[in-house]
N, C-alpha and C. Protein backbone atom coordinates (compact mmCIF):
# COMPACT_ATOMS: atom_id res chain seq x y z
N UNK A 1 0.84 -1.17 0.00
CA UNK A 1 0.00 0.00 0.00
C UNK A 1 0.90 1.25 0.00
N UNK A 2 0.97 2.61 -0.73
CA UNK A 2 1.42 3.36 -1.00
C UNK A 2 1.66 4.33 0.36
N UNK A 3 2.66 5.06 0.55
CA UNK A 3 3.03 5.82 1.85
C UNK A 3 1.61 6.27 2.07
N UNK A 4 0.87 7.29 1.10
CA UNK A 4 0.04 8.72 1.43
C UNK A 4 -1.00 8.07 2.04
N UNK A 5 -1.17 6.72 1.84
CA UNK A 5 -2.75 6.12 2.10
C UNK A 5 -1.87 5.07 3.57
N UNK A 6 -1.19 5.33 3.98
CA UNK A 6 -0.99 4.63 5.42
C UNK A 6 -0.74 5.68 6.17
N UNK A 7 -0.87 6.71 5.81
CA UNK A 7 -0.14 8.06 6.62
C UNK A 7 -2.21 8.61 7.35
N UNK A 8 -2.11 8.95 8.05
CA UNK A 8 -2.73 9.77 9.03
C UNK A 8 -3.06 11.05 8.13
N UNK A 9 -4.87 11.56 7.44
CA UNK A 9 -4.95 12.35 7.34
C UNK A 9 -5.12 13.52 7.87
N UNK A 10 -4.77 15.09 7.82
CA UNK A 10 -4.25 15.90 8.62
C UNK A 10 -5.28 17.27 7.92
N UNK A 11 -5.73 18.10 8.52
CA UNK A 11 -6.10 19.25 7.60
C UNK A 11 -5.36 20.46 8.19
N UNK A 12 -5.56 21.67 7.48
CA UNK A 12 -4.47 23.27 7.80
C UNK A 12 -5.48 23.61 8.84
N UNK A 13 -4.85 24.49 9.82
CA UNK A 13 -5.04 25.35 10.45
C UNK A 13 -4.17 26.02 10.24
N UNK A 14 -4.59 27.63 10.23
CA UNK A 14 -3.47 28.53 10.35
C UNK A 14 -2.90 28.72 11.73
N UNK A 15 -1.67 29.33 11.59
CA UNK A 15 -1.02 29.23 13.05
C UNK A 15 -1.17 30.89 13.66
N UNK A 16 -1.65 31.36 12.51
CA UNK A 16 -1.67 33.09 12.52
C UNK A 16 -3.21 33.28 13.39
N UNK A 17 -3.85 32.16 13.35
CA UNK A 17 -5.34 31.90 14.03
C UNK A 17 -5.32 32.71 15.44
N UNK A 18 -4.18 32.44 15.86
CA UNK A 18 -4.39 32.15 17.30
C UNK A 18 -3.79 33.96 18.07
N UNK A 19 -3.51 34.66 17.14
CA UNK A 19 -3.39 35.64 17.61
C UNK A 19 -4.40 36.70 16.98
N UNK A 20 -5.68 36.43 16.79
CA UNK A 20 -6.86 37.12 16.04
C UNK A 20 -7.78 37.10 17.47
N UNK A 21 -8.80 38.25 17.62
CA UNK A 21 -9.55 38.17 18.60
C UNK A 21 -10.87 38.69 18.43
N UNK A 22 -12.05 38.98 18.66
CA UNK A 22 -13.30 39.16 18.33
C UNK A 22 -13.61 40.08 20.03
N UNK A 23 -14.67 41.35 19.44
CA UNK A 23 -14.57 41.87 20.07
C UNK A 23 -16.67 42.56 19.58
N UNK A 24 -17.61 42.38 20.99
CA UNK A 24 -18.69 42.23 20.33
C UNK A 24 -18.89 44.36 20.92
N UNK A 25 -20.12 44.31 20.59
CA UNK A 25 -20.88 45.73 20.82
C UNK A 25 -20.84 46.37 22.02
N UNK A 26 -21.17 45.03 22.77
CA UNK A 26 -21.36 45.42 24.16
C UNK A 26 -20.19 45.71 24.98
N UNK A 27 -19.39 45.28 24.79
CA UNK A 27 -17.80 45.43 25.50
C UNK A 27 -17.57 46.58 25.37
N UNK A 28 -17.74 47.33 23.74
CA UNK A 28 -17.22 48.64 23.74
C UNK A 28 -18.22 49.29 24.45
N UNK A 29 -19.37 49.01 24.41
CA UNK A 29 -20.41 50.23 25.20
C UNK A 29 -19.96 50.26 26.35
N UNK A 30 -19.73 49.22 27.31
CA UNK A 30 -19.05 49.01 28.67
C UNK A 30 -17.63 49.65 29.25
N UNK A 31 -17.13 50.22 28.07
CA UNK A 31 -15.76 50.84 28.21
C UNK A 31 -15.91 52.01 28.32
N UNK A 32 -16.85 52.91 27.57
CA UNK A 32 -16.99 54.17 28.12
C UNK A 32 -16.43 55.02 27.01
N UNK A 33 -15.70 54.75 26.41
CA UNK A 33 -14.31 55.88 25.36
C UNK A 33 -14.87 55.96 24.51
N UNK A 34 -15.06 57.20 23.93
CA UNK A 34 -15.11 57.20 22.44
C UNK A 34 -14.04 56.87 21.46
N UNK A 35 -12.47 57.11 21.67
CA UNK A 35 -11.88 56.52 20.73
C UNK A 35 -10.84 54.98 21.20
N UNK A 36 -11.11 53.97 20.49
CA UNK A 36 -10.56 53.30 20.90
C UNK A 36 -9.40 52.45 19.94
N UNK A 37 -7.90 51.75 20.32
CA UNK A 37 -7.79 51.02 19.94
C UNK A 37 -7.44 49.70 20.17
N UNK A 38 -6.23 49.21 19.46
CA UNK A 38 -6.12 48.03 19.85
C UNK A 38 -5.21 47.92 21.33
N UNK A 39 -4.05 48.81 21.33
CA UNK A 39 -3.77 49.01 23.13
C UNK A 39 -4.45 49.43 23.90
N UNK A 40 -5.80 49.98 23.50
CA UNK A 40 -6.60 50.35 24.93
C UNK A 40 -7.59 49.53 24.68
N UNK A 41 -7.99 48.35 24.40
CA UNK A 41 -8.47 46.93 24.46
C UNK A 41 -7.65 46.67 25.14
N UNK A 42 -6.17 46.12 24.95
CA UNK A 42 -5.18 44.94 25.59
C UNK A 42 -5.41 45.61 27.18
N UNK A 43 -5.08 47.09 27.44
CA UNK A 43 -5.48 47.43 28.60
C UNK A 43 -6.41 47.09 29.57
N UNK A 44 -7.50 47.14 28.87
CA UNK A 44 -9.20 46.67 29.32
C UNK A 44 -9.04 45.76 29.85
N UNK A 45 -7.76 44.52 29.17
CA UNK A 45 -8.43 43.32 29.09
C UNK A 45 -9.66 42.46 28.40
N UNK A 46 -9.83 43.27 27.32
CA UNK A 46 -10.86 42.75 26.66
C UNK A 46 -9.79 41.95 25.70
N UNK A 47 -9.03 41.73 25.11
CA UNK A 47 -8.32 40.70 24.62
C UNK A 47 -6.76 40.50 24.82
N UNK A 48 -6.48 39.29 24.63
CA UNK A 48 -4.70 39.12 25.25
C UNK A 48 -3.80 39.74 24.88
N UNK A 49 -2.57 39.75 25.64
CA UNK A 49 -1.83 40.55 25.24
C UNK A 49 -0.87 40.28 23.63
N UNK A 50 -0.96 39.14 23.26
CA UNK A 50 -0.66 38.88 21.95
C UNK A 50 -1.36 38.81 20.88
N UNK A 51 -2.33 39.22 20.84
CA UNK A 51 -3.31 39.52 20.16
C UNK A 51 -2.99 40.69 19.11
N UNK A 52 -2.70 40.55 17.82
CA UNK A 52 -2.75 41.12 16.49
C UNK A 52 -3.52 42.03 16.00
N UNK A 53 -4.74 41.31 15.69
CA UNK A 53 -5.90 41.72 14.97
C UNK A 53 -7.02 41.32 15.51
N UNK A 54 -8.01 42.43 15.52
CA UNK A 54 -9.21 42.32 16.31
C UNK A 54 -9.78 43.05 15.53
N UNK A 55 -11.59 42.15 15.66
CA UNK A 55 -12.76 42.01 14.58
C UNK A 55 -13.91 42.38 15.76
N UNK A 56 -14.72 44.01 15.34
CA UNK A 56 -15.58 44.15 16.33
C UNK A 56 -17.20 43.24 15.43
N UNK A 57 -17.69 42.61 16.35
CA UNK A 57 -18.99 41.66 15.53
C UNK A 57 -20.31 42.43 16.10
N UNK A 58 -21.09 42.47 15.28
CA UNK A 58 -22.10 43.24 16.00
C UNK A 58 -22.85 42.53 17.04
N UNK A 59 -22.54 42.61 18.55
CA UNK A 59 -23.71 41.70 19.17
C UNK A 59 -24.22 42.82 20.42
N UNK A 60 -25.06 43.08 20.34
CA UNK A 60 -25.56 43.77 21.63
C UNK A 60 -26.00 45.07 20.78
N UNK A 61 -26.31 46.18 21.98
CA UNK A 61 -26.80 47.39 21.29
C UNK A 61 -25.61 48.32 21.80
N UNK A 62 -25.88 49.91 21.33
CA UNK A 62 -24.41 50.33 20.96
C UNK A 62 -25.22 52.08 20.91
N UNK A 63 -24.69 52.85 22.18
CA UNK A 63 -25.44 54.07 22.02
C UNK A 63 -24.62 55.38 21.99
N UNK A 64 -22.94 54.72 21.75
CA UNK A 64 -21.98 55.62 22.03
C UNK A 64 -21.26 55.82 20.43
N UNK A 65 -20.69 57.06 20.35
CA UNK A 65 -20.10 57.30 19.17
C UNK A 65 -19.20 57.56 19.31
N UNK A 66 -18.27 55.95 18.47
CA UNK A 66 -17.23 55.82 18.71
C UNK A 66 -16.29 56.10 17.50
N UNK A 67 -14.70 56.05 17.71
CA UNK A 67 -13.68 56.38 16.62
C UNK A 67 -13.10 55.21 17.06
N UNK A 68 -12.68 54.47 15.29
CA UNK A 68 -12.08 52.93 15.46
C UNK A 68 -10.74 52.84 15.18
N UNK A 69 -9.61 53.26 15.68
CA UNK A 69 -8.34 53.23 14.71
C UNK A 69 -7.61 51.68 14.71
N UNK A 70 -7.56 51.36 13.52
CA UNK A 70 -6.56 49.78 13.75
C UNK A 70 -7.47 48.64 13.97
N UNK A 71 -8.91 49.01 13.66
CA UNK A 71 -9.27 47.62 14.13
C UNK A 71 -10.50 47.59 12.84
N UNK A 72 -11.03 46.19 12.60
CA UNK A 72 -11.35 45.97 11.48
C UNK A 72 -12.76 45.79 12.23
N UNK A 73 -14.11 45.80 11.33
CA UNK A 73 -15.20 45.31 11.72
C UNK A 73 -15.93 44.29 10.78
N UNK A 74 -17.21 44.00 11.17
CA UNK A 74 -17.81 43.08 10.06
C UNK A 74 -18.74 44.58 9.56
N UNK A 75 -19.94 43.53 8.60
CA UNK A 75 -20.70 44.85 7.97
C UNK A 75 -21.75 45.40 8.91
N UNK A 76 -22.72 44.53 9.64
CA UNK A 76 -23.41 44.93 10.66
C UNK A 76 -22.69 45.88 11.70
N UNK A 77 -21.42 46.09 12.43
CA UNK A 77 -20.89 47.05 13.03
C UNK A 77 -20.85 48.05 12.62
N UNK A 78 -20.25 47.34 11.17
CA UNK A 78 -20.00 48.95 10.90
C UNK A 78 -21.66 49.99 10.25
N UNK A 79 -22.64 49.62 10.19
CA UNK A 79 -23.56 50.12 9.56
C UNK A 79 -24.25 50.87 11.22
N UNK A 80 -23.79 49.76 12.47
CA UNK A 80 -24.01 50.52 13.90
C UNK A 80 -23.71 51.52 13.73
N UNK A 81 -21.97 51.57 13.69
CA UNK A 81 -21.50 52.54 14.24
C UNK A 81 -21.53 53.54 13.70
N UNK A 82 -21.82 53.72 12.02
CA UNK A 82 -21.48 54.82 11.58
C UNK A 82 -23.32 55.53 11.73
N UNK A 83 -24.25 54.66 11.60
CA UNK A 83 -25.20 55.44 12.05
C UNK A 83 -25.47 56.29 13.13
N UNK A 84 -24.28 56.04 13.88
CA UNK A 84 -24.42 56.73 15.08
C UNK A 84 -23.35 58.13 15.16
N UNK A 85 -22.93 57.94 14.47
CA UNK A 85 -22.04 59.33 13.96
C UNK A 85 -20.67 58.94 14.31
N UNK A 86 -20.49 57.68 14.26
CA UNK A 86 -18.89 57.18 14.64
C UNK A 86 -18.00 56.94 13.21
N UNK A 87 -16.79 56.54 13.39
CA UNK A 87 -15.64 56.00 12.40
C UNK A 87 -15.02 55.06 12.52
N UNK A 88 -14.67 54.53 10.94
CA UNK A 88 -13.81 53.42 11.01
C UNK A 88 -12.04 53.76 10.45
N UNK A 89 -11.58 53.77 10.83
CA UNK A 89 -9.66 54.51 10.01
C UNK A 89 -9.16 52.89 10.11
C-alpha cells in the first residue's frame, strides 16, 4: 500500500489563528471611550496581550459614538457605528 494512504490524514489550520480576537458591541459600550484602539483593548483586558488583529462583531446594542483606529469590523458594526455618527480609520 502506497506511503500517502498509510499516513494519518491531517487538515491546515493557520497558526496566525491564534493571535486574532473578536470583540462584540457590548464590551465597547461598557468601556466608556469614544476613541478606541487596539492598546486600549489589551489594557481593558478585553483581549490578550498577543493579540494582532481584532474584529468588532455586531452583538448587543451600541449608544456611544465611537472612533475605530486599527481595528477591522464586520458589515453589521459597521452600519451601527457609523449610524451613530462614529468611524472606522
Amino acid at each position: 500500500m502506497p506511503l500517502q494512504r498509510r499516513l494519518p490524514k491531517r487538515g491546515f489550520k493557520s497558526l496566525k489563528l491564534q493571535f486574532n480576537a473578536e470583540v462584540n458591541l457590548n464590551d465597547l459600550q461598557r468601556m466608556g471611550v469614544e476613541e478606541i484602539d487596539l492598546l486600549l483593548l489589551k489594557r481593558a483586558g478585553l483581549v490578550g496581550q498577543m493579540v494582532n488583529c481584532v474584529k468588532v462583531v455586531k452583538t448587543g446594542d451600541l449608544t456611544l459614538k465611537l472612533v475605530l483606529t486599527g481595528i477591522s469590523v464586520t458589515a453589521g458594526a459597521r452600519a451601527v457605528i457609523e449610524a451613530l455618527g462614529g468611524s472606522i480609520a
